[in-house]
C-alpha atoms as a PDB file:
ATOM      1  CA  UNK A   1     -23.747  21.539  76.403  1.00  0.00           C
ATOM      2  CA  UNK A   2     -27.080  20.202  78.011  1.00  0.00           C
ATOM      3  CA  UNK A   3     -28.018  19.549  74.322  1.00  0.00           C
ATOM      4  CA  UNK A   4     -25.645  17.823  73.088  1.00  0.00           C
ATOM      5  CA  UNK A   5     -25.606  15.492  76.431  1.00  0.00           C
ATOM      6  CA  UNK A   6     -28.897  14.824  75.690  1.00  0.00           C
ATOM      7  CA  UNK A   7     -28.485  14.206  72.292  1.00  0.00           C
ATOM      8  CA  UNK A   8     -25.692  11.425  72.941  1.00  0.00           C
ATOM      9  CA  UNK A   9     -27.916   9.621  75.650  1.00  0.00           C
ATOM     10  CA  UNK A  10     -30.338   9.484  73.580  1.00  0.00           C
ATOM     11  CA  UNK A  11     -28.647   7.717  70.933  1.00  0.00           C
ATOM     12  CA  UNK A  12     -26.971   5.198  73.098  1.00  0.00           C
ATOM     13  CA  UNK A  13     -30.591   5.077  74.881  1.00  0.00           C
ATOM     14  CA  UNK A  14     -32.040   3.997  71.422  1.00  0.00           C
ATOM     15  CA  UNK A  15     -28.981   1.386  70.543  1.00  0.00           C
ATOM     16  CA  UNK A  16     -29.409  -0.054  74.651  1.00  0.00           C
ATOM     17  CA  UNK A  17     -32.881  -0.314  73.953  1.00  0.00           C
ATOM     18  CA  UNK A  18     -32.747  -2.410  70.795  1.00  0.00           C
ATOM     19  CA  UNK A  19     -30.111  -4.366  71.662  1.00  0.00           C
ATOM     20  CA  UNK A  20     -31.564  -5.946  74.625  1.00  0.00           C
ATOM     21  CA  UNK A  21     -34.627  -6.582  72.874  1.00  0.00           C
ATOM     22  CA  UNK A  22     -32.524  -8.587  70.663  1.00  0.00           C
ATOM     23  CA  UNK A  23     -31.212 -10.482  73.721  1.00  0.00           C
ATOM     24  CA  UNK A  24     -34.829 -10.690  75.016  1.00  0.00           C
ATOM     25  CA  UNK A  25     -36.366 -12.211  71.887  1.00  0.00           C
ATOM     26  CA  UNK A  26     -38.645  -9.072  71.682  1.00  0.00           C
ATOM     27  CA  UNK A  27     -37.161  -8.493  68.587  1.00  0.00           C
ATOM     28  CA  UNK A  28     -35.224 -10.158  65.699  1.00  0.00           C
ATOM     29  CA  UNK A  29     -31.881  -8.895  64.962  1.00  0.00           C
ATOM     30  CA  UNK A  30     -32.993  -8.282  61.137  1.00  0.00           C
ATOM     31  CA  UNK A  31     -30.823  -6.284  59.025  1.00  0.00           C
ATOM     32  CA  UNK A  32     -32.779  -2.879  59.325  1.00  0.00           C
ATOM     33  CA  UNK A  33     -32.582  -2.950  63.109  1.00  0.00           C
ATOM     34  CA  UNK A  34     -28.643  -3.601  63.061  1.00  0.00           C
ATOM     35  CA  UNK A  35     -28.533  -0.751  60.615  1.00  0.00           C
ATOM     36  CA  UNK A  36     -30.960   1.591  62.922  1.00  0.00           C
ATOM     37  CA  UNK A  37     -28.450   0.605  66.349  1.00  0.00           C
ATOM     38  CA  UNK A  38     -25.141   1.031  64.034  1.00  0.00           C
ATOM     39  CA  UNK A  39     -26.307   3.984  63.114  1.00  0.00           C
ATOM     40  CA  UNK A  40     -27.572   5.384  66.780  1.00  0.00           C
ATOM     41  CA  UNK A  41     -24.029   4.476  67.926  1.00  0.00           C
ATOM     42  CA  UNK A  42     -22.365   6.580  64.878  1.00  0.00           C
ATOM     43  CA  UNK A  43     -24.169   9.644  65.756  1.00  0.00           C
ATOM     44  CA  UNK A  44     -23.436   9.533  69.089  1.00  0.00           C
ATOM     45  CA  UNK A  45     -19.670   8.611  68.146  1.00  0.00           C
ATOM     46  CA  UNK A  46     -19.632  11.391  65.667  1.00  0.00           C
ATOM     47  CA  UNK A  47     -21.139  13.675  68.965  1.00  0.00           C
ATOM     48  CA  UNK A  48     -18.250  12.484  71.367  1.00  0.00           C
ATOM     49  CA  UNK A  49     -15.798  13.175  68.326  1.00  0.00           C
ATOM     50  CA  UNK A  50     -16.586  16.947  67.697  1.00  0.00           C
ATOM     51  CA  UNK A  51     -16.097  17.024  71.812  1.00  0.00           C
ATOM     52  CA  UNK A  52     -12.796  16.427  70.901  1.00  0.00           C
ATOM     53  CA  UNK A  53     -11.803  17.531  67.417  1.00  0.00           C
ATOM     54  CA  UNK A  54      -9.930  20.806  68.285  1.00  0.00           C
ATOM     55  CA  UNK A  55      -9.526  24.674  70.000  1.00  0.00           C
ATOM     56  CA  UNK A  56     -12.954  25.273  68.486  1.00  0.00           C
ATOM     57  CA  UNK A  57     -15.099  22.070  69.879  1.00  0.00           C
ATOM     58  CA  UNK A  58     -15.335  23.349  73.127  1.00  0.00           C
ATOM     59  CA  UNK A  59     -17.053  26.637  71.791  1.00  0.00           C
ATOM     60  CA  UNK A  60     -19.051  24.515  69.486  1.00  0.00           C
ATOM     61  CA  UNK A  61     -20.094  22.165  72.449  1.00  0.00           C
ATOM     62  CA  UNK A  62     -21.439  24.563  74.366  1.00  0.00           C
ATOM     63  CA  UNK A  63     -23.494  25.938  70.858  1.00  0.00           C
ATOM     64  CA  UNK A  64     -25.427  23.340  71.392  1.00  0.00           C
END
């Protein structure tokens, strides 16, 4: 379970991180970098999903 907490934090770490650089000007919101955030926030979507997907997700959760 530790894992896969530290596996979503550090996805929405990664989107937080980009995203206020955007808002900071430290970084232009180009395509590749929208793509890189969206797809930070899918995996850790995808993590919170399998939390919650069934019997066997706790089991699998704590796998992890």
């Amino acid at each position: 379970m530790r894992r896969l907490v530290h596996d979503i934090r550090n996805h929405l770490a990664v989107a937080i991180a980009n995203v206020e650089a955007f808002r900071d000007g430290v970084l232009e919101p180009s395509p590749e970098r929208l793509t890189a955030v969206l797809q930070a926030l899918s995996e850790a979507d995808a993590l919170l999903s399998g939390l919650t997907s069934g019997p066997d997700a706790a089991a699998k959760a704590s796998d992890m």
